[in-house]
N, C-alpha and C. Protein backbone atom coordinates (compact mmCIF):
# COMPACT_ATOMS: atom_id res chain seq x y z
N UNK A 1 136.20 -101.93 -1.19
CA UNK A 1 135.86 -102.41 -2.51
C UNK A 1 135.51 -101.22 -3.40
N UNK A 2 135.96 -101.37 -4.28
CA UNK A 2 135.79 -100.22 -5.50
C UNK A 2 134.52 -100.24 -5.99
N UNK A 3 133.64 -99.22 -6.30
CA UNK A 3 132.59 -98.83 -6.48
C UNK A 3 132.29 -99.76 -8.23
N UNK A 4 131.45 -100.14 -8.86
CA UNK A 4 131.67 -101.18 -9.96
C UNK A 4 130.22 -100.77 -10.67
N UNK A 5 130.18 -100.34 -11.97
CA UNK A 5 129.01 -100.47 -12.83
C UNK A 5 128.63 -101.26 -13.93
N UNK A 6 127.60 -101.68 -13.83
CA UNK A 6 127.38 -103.06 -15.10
C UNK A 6 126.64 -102.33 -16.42
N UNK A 7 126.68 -102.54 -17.22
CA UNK A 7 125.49 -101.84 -18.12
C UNK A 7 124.80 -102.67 -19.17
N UNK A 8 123.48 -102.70 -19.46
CA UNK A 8 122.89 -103.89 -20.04
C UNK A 8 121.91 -103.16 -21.03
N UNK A 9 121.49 -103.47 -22.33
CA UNK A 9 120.19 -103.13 -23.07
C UNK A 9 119.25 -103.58 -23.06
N UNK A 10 118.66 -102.25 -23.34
CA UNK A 10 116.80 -101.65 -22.50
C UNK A 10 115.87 -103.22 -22.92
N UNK A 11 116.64 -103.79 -24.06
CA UNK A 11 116.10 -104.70 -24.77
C UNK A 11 116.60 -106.01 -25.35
N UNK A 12 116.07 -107.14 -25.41
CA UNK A 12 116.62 -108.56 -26.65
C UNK A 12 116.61 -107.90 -27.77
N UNK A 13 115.89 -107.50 -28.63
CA UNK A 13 116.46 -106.94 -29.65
C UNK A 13 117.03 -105.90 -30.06
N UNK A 14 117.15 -104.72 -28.98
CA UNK A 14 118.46 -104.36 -29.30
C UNK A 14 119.80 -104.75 -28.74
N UNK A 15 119.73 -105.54 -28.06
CA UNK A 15 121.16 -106.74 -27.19
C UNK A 15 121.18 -107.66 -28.65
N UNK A 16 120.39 -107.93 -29.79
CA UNK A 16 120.70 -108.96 -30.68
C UNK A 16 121.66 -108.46 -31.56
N UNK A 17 120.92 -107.19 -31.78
CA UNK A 17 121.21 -106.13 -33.43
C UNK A 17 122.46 -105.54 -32.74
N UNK A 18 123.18 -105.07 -31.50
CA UNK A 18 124.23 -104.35 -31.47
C UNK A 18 125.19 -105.50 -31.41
N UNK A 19 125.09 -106.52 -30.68
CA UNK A 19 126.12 -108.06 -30.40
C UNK A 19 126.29 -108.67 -31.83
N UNK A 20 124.99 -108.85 -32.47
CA UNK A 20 124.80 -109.36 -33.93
C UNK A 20 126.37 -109.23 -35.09
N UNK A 21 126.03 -107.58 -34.58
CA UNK A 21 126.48 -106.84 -36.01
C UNK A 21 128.21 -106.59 -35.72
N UNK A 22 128.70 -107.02 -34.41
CA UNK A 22 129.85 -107.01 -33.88
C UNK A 22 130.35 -105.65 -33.76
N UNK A 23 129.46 -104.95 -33.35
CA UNK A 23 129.95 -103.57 -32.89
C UNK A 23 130.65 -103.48 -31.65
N UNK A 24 131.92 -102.65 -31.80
CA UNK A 24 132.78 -102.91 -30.67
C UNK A 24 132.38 -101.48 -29.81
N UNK A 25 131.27 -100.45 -29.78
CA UNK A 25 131.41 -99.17 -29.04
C UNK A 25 130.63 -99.70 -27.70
N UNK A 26 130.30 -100.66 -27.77
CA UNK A 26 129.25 -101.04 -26.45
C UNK A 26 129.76 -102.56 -26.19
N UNK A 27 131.20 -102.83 -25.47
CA UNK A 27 131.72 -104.01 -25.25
C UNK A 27 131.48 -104.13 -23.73
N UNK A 28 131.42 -103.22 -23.00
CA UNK A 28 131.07 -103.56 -21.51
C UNK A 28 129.73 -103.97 -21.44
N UNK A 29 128.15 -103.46 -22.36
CA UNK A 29 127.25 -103.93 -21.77
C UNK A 29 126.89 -105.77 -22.17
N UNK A 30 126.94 -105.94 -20.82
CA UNK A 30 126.76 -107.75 -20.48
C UNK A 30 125.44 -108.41 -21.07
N UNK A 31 124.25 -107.39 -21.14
CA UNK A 31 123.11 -108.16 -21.60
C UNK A 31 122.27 -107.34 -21.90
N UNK A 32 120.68 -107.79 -21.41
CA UNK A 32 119.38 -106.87 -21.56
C UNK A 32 118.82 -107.43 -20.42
N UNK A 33 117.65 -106.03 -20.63
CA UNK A 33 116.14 -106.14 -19.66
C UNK A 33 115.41 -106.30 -20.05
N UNK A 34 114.49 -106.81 -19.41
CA UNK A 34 113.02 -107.07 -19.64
C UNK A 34 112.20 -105.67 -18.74
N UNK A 35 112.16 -104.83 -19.34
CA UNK A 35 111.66 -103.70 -19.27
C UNK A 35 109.94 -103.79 -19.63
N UNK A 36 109.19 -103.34 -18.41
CA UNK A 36 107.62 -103.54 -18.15
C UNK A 36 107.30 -102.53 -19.18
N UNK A 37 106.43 -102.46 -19.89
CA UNK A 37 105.26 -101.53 -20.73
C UNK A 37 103.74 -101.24 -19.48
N UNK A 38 103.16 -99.75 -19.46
CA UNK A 38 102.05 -100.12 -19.23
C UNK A 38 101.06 -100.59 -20.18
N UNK A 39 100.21 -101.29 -19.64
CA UNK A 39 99.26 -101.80 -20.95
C UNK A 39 97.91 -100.45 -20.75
N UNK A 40 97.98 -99.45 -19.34
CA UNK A 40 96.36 -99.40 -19.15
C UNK A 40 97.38 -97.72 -17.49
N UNK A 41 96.33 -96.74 -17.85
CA UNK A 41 96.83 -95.73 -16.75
C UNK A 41 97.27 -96.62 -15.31
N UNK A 42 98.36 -96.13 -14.81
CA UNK A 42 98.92 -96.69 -13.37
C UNK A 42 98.41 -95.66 -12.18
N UNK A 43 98.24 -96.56 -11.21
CA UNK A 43 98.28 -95.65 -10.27
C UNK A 43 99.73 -95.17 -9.60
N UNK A 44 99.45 -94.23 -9.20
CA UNK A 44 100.82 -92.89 -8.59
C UNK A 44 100.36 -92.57 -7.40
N UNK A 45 102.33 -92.63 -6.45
CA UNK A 45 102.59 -91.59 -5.26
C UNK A 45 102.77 -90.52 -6.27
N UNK A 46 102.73 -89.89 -5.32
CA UNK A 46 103.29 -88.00 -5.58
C UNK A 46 103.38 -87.60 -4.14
N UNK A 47 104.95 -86.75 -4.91
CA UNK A 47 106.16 -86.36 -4.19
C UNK A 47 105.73 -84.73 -4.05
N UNK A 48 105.77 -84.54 -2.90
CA UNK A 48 105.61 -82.59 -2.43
C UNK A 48 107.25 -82.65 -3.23
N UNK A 49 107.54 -82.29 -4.49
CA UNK A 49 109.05 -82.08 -4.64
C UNK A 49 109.27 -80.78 -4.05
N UNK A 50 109.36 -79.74 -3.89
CA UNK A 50 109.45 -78.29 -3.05
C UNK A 50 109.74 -78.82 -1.53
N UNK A 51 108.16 -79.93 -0.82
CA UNK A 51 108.80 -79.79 0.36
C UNK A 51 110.00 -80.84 0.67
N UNK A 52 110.28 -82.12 0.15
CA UNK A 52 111.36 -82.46 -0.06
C UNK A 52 112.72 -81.55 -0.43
N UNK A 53 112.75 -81.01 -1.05
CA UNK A 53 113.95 -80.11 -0.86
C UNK A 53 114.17 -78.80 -0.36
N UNK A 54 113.13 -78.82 0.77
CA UNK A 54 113.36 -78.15 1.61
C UNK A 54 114.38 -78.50 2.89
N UNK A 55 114.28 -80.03 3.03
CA UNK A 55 114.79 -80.85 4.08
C UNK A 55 116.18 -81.72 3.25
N UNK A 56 116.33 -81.96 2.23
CA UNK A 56 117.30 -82.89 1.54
C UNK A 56 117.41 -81.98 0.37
N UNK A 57 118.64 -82.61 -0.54
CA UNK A 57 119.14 -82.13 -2.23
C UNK A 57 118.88 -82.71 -3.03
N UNK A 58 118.24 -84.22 -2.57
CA UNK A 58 117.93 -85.03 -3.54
C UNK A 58 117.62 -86.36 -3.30
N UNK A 59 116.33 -86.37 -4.22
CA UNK A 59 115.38 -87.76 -4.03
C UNK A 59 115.68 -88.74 -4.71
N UNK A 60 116.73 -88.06 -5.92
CA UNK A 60 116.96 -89.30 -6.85
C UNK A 60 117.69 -90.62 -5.51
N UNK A 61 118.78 -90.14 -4.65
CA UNK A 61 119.87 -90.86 -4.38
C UNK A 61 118.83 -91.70 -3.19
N UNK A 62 117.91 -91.02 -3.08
CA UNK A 62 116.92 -91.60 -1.92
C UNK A 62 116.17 -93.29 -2.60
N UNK A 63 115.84 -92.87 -3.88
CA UNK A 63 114.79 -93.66 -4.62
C UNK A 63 115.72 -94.93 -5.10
N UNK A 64 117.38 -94.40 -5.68
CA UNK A 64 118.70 -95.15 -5.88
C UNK A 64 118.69 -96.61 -4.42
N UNK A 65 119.11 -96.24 -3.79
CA UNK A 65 119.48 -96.60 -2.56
C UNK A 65 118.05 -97.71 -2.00
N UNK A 66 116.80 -97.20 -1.55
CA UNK A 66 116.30 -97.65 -1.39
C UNK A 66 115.47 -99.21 -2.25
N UNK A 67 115.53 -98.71 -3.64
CA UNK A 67 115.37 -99.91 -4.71
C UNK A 67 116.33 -100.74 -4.84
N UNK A 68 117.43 -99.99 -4.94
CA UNK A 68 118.79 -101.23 -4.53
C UNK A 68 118.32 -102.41 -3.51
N UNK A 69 118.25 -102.11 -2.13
CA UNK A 69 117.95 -102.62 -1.24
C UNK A 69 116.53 -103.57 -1.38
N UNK A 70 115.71 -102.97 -1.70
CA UNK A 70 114.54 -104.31 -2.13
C UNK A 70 115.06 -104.55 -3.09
N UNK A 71 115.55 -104.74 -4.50
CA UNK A 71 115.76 -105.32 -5.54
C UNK A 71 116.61 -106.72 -5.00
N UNK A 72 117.59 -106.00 -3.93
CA UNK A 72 118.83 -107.16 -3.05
C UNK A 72 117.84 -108.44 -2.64
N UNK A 73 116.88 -107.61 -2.13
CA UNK A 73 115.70 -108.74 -1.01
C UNK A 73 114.84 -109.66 -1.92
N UNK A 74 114.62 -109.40 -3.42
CA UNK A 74 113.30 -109.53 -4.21
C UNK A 74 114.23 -110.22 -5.49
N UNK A 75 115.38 -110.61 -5.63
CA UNK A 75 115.93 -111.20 -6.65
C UNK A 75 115.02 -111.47 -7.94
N UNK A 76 113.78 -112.54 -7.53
CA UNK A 76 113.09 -113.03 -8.48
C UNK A 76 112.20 -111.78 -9.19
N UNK A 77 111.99 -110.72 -8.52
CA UNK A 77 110.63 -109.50 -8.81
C UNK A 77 111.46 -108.74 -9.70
N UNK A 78 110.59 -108.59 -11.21
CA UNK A 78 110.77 -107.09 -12.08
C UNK A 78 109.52 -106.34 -12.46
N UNK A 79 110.03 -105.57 -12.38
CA UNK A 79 109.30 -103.74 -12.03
C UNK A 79 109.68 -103.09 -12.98
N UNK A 80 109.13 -102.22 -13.58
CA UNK A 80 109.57 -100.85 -14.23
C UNK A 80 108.96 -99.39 -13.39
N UNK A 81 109.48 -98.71 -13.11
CA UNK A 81 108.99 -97.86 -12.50
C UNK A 81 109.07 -96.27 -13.38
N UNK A 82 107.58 -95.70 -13.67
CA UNK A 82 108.00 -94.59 -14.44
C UNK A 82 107.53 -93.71 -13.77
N UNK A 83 108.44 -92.21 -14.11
CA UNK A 83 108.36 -90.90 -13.07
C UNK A 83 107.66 -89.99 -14.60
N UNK A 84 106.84 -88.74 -13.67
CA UNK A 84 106.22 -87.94 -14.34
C UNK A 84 106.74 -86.94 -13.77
N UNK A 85 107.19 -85.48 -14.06
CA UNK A 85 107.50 -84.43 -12.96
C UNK A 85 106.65 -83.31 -13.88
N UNK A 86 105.95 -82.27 -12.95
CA UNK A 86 104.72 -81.45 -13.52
C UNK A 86 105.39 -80.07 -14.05
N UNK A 87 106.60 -80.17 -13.59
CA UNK A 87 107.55 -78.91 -14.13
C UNK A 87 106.52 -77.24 -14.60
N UNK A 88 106.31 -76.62 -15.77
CA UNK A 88 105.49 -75.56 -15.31
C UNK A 88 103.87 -75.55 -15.03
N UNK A 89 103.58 -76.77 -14.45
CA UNK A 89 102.13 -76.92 -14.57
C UNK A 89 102.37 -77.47 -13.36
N UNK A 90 102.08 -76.92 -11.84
CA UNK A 90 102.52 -77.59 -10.84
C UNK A 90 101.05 -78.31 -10.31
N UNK A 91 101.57 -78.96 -9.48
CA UNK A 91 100.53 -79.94 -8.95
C UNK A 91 99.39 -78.75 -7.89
N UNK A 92 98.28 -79.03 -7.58
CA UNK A 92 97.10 -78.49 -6.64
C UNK A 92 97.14 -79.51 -5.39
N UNK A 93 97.28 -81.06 -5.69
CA UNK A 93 96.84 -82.03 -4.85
C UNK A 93 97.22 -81.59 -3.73
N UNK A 94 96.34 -82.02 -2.40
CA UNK A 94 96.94 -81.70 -0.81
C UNK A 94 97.96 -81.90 -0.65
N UNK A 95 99.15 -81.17 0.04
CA UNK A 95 100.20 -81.48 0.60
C UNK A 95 100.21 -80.42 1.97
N UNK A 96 101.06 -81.35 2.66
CA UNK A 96 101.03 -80.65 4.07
C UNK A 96 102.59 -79.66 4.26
N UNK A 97 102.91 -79.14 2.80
CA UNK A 97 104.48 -78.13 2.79
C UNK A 97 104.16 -77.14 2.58
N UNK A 98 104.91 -76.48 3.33
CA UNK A 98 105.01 -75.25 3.72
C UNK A 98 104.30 -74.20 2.20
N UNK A 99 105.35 -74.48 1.14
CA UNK A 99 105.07 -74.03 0.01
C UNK A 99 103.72 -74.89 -0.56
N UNK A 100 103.40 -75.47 -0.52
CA UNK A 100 101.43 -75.81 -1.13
C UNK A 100 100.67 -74.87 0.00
N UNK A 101 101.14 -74.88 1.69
CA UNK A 101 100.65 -74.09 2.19
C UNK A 101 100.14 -72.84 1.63
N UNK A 102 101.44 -72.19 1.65
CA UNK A 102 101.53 -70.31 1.10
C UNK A 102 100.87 -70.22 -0.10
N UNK A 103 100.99 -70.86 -1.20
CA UNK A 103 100.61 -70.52 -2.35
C UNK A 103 99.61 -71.51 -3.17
N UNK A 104 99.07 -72.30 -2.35
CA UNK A 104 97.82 -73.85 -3.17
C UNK A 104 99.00 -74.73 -4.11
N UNK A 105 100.01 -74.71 -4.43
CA UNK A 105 100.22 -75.83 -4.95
C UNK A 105 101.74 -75.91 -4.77
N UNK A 106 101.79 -77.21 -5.42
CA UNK A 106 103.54 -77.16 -5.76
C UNK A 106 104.07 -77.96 -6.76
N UNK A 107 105.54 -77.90 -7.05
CA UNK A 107 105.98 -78.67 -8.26
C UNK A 107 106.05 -80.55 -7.26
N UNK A 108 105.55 -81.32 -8.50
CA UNK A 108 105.41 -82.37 -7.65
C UNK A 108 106.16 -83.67 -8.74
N UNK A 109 106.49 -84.69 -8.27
CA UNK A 109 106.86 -86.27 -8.90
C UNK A 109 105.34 -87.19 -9.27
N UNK A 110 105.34 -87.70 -10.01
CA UNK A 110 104.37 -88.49 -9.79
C UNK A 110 105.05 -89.62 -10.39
N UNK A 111 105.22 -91.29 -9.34
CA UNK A 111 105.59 -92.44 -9.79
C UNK A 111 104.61 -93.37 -9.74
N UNK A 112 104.39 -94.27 -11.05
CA UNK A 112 103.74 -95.36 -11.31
C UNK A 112 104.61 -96.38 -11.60
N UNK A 113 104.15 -97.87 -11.38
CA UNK A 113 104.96 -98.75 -11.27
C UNK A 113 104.54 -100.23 -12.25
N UNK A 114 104.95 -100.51 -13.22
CA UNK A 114 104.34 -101.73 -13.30
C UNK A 114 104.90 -102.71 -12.72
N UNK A 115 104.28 -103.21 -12.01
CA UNK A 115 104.88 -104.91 -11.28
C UNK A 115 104.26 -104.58 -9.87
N UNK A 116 104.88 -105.27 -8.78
CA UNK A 116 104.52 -105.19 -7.04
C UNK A 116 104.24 -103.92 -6.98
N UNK A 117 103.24 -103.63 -6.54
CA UNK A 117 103.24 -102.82 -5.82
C UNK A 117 103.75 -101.86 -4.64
N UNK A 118 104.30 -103.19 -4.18
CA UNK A 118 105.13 -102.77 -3.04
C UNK A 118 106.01 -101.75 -3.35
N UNK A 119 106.72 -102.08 -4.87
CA UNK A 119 107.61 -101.20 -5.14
C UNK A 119 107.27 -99.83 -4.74
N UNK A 120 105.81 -99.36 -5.25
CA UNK A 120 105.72 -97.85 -5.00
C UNK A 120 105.73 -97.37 -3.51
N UNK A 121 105.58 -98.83 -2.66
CA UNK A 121 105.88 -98.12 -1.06
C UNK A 121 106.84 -98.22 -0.57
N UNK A 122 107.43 -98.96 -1.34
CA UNK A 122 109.17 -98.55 -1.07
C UNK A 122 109.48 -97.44 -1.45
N UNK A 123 109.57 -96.72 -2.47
CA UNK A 123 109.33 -95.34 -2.74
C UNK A 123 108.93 -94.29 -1.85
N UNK A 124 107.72 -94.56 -1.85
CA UNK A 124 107.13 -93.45 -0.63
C UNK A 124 107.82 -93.77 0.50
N UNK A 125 107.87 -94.62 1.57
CA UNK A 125 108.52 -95.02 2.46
C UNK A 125 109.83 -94.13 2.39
N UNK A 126 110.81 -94.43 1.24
CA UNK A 126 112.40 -93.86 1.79
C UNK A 126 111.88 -92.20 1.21
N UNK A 127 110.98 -91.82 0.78
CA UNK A 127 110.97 -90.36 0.11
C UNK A 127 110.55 -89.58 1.46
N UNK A 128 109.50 -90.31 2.27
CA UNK A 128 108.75 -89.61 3.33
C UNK A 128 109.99 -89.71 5.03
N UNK A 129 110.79 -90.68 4.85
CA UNK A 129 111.30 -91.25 6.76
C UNK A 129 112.46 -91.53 6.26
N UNK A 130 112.85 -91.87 5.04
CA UNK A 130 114.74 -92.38 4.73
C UNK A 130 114.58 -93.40 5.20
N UNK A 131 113.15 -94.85 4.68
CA UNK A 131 113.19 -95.78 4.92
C UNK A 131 114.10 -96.56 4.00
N UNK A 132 115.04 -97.44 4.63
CA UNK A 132 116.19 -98.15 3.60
C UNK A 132 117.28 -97.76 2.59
N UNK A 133 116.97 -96.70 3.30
CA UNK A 133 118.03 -95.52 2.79
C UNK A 133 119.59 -95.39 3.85
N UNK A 134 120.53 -95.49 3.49
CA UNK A 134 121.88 -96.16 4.22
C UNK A 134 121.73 -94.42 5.04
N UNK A 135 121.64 -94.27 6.53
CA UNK A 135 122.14 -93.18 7.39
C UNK A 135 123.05 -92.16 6.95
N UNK A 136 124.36 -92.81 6.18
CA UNK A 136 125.75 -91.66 5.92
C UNK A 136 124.95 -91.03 4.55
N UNK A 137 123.93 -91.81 4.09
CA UNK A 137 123.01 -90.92 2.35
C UNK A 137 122.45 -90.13 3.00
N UNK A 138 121.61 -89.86 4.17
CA UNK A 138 120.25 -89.38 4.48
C UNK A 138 120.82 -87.97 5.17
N UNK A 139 122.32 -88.35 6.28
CA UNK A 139 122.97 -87.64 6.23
C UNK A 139 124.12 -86.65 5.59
N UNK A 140 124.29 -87.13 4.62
CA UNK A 140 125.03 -86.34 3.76
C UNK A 140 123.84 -85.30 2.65
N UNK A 141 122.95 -85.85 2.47
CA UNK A 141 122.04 -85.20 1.61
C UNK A 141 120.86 -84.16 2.42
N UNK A 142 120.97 -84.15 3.61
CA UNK A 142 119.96 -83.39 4.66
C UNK A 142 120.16 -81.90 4.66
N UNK A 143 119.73 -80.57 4.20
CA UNK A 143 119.90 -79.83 4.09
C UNK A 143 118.98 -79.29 5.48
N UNK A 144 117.88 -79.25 5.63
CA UNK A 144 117.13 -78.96 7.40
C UNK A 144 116.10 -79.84 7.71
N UNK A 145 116.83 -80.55 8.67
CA UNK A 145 116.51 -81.75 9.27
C UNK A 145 114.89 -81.08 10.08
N UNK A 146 114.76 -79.86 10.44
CA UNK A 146 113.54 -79.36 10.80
C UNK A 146 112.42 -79.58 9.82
N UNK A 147 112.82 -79.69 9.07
CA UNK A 147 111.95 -79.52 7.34
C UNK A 147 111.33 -80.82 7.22
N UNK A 148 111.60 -82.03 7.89
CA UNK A 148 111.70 -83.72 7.71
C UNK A 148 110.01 -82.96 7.48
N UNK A 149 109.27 -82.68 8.60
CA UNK A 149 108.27 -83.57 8.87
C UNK A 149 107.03 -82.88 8.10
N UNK A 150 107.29 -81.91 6.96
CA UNK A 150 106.33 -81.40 6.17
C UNK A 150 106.49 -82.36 4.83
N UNK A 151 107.69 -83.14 4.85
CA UNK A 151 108.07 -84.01 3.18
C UNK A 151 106.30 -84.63 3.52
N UNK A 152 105.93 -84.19 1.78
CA UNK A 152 104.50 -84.81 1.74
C UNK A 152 104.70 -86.10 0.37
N UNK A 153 104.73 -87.32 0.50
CA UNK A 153 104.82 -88.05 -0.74
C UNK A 153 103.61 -89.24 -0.20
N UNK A 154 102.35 -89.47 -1.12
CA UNK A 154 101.24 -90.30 -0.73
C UNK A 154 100.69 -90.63 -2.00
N UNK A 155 99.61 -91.47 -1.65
CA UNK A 155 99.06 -91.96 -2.58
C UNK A 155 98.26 -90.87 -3.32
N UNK A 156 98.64 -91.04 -4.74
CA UNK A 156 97.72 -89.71 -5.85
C UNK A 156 96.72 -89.94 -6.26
N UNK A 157 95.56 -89.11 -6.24
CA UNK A 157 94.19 -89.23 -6.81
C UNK A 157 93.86 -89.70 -8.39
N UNK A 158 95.38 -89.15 -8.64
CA UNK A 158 95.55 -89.03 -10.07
C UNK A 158 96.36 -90.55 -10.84
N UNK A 159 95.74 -91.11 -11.43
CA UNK A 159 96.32 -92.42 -11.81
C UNK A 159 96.70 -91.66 -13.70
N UNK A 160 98.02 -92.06 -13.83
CA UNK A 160 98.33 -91.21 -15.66
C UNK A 160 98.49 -92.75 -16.14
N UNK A 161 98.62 -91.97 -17.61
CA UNK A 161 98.40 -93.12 -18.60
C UNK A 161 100.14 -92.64 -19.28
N UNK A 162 101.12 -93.04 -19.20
CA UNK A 162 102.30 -92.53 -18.98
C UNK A 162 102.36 -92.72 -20.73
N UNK A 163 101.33 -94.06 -21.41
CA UNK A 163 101.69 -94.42 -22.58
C UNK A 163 101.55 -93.09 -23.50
N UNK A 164 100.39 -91.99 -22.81
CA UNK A 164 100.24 -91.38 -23.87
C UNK A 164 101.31 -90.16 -23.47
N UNK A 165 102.10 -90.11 -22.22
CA UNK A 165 102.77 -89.02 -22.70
C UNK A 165 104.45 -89.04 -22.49
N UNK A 166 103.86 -90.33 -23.53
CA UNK A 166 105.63 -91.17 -24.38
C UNK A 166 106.66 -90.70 -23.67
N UNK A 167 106.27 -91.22 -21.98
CA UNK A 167 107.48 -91.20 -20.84
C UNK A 167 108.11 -92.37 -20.81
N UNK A 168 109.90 -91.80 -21.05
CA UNK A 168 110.65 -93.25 -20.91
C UNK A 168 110.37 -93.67 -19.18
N UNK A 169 110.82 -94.95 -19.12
CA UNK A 169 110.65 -95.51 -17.38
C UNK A 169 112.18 -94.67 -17.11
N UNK A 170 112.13 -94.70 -15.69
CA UNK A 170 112.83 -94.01 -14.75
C UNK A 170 114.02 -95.07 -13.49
N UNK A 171 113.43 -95.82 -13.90
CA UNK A 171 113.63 -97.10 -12.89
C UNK A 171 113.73 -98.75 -13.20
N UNK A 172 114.32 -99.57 -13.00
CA UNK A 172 113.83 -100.96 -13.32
C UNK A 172 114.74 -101.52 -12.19
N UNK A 173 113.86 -102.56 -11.73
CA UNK A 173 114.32 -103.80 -11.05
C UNK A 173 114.68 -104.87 -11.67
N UNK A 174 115.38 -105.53 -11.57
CA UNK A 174 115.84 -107.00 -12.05
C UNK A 174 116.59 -107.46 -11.65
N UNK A 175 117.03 -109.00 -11.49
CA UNK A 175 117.92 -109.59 -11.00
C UNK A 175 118.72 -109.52 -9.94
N UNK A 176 117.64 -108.67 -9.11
CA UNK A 176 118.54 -108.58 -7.86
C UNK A 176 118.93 -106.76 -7.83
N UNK A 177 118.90 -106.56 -8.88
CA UNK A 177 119.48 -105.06 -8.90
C UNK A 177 118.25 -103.76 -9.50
N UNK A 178 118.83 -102.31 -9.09
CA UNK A 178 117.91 -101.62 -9.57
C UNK A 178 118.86 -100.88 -10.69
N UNK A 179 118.33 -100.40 -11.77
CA UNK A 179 118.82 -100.05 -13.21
C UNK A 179 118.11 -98.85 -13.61
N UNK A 180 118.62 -98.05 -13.97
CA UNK A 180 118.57 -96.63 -14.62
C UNK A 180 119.23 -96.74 -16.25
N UNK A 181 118.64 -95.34 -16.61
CA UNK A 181 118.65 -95.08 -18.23
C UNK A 181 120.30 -94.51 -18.25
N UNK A 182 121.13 -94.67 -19.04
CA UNK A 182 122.43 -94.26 -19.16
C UNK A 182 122.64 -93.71 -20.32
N UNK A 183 122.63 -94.28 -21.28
CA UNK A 183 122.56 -93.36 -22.76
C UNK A 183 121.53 -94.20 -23.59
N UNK A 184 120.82 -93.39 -24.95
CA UNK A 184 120.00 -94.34 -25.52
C UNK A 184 120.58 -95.78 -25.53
N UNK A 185 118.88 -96.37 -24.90
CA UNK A 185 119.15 -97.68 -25.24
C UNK A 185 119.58 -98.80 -24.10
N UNK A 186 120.92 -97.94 -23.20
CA UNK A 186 121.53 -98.56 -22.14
C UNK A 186 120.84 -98.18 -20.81
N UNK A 187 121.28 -99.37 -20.66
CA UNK A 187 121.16 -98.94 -18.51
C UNK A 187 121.74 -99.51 -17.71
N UNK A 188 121.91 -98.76 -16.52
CA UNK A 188 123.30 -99.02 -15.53
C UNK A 188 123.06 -99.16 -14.49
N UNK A 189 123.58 -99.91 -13.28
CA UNK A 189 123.37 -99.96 -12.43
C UNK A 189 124.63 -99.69 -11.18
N UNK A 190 124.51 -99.52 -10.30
CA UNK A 190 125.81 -98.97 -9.46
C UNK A 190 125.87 -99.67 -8.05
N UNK A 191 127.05 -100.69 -8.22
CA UNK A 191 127.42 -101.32 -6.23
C UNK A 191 126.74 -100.54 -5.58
N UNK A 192 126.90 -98.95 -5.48
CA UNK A 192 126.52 -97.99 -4.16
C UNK A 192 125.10 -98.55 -3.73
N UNK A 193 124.00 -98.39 -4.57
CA UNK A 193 122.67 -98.67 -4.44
C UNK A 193 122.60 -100.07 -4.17
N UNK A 194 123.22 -100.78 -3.82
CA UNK A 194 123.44 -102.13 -3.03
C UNK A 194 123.84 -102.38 -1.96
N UNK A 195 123.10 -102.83 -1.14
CA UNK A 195 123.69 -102.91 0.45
C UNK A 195 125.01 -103.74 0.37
N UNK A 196 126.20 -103.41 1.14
CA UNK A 196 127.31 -103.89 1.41
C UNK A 196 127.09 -105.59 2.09
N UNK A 197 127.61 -106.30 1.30
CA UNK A 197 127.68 -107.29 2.95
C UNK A 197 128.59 -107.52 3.85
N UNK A 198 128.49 -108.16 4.85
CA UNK A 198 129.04 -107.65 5.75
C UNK A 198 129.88 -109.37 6.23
C-alpha cells in the first residue's frame, strides 16, 4: 500500500475563511482540528537530547510512530502536545548521559501535553526503550545500540507556561490519528505513523 497523507486546518475558522472564500491553493485539506490551548503552565518530560543521539538520529520518527499507535488505540482522545527545545541555554536537570556527566548539563526537549496524560508516557516510554515504536524504525535509526542505556527522558521538575513563550504545539492527536504542523495553518498526518493491519 502506498504511503498516503491527509492534511486538515489548525482550525474551524480558518477551515471556514479558506473553504468560504473558494480558494482553490488548499483543495486536498479535508477539514480541521480541534487543537488544545494551555489555559495554566504544563507539566514536562525532558529528553537528555545529546544522550539520545548518541544511540539513535532521531526522536522525531520515535515520537511519529509511537503517537500514531496510541492515537490508533484512543480514537475518541485529543491531545495537543507542545515541545520546548533549550537550544543555547542547555538544560542542568539530572541526567544519567554521558555528556551531562562530563560537563553538568545538556541540550534537552521539554514536552507538555494538554489532554491524557498518558500521552506524555507514551512519549517517554518510546524516547527511553522504543516502546511502540515499529523494530525496522528503531533499527534503521540506531546509530550505538551500546549508547541505549544512558537515553535519559523523565519526568521534569520544571513545569513551563508554553503560553508565554508563544510556542506553536508540536503534536496533536485526533481521530484516531497523530498530526503535525505542515505549512502555516495546516497539518498532516502520514499512513507510516499508523500501525499496518494485518
Amino acid at each position: 500500500m502506498a504511503a498516503e497523507i491527509k492534511t486538515r486546518f489548525e482550525s474551524k475558522s480558518l477551515y471556514d475563511f479558506e473553504t468560504g472564500g473558494g480558494r482553490s491553493e488548499h483543495e486536498s485539506v479535508t477539514g480541521y482540528l480541534s487543537l488544545r490551548k494551555p489555559t495554566s503552565p504544563l507539566s514536562t518530560i525532558e529528553l537528555d537530547e545529546d544522550s539520545f543521539e548518541l544511540a539513535y538520529s532521531h526522536w522525531l520518527s520515535f515520537v511519529h510512530h509511537a503517537l500514531g499507535l496510541y492515537a490508533s488505540r484512543n480514537a475518541d482522545k485529543v491531545a495537543t502536545v507542545y515541545t520546548y527545545s533549550t537550544g543555547p541555554s542547555p538544560s542542568m536537570n539530572s541526567s544519567r548521559g554521558e555528556l551531562h556527566q562530563k560537563n553538568g548539563w545538556h541540550n534537552a526537549v521539554f514536552f507538555g501535553v494538554v489532554g491524557p496524560a498518558e500521552v506524555l508516557d507514551t512519549v517517554r516510554l518510546a524516547l527511553v526503550g522504543g516502546a511502540e515504536v515499529p523494530p525496522d524504525v528503531v533499527n534503521d535509526l540506531t546509530e550505538n545500540a551500546d549508547k541505549r542505556s544512558q537515553i535519559h527522558c523523565g519526568h521534569s521538575p520544571d513545569s513551563i507556561d508554553f503560553r508565554g513563550l508563544e510556542i506553536s504545539p508540536s503534536f496533536h492527536i485526533e481521530d484516531g490519528s497523530v498530526w503535525c504542523p505542515y505549512e502555516q495553518g495546516v497539518w498532516y498526518t502520514h499512513s507510516d505513523w499508523r500501525p499496518q493491519s494485518t
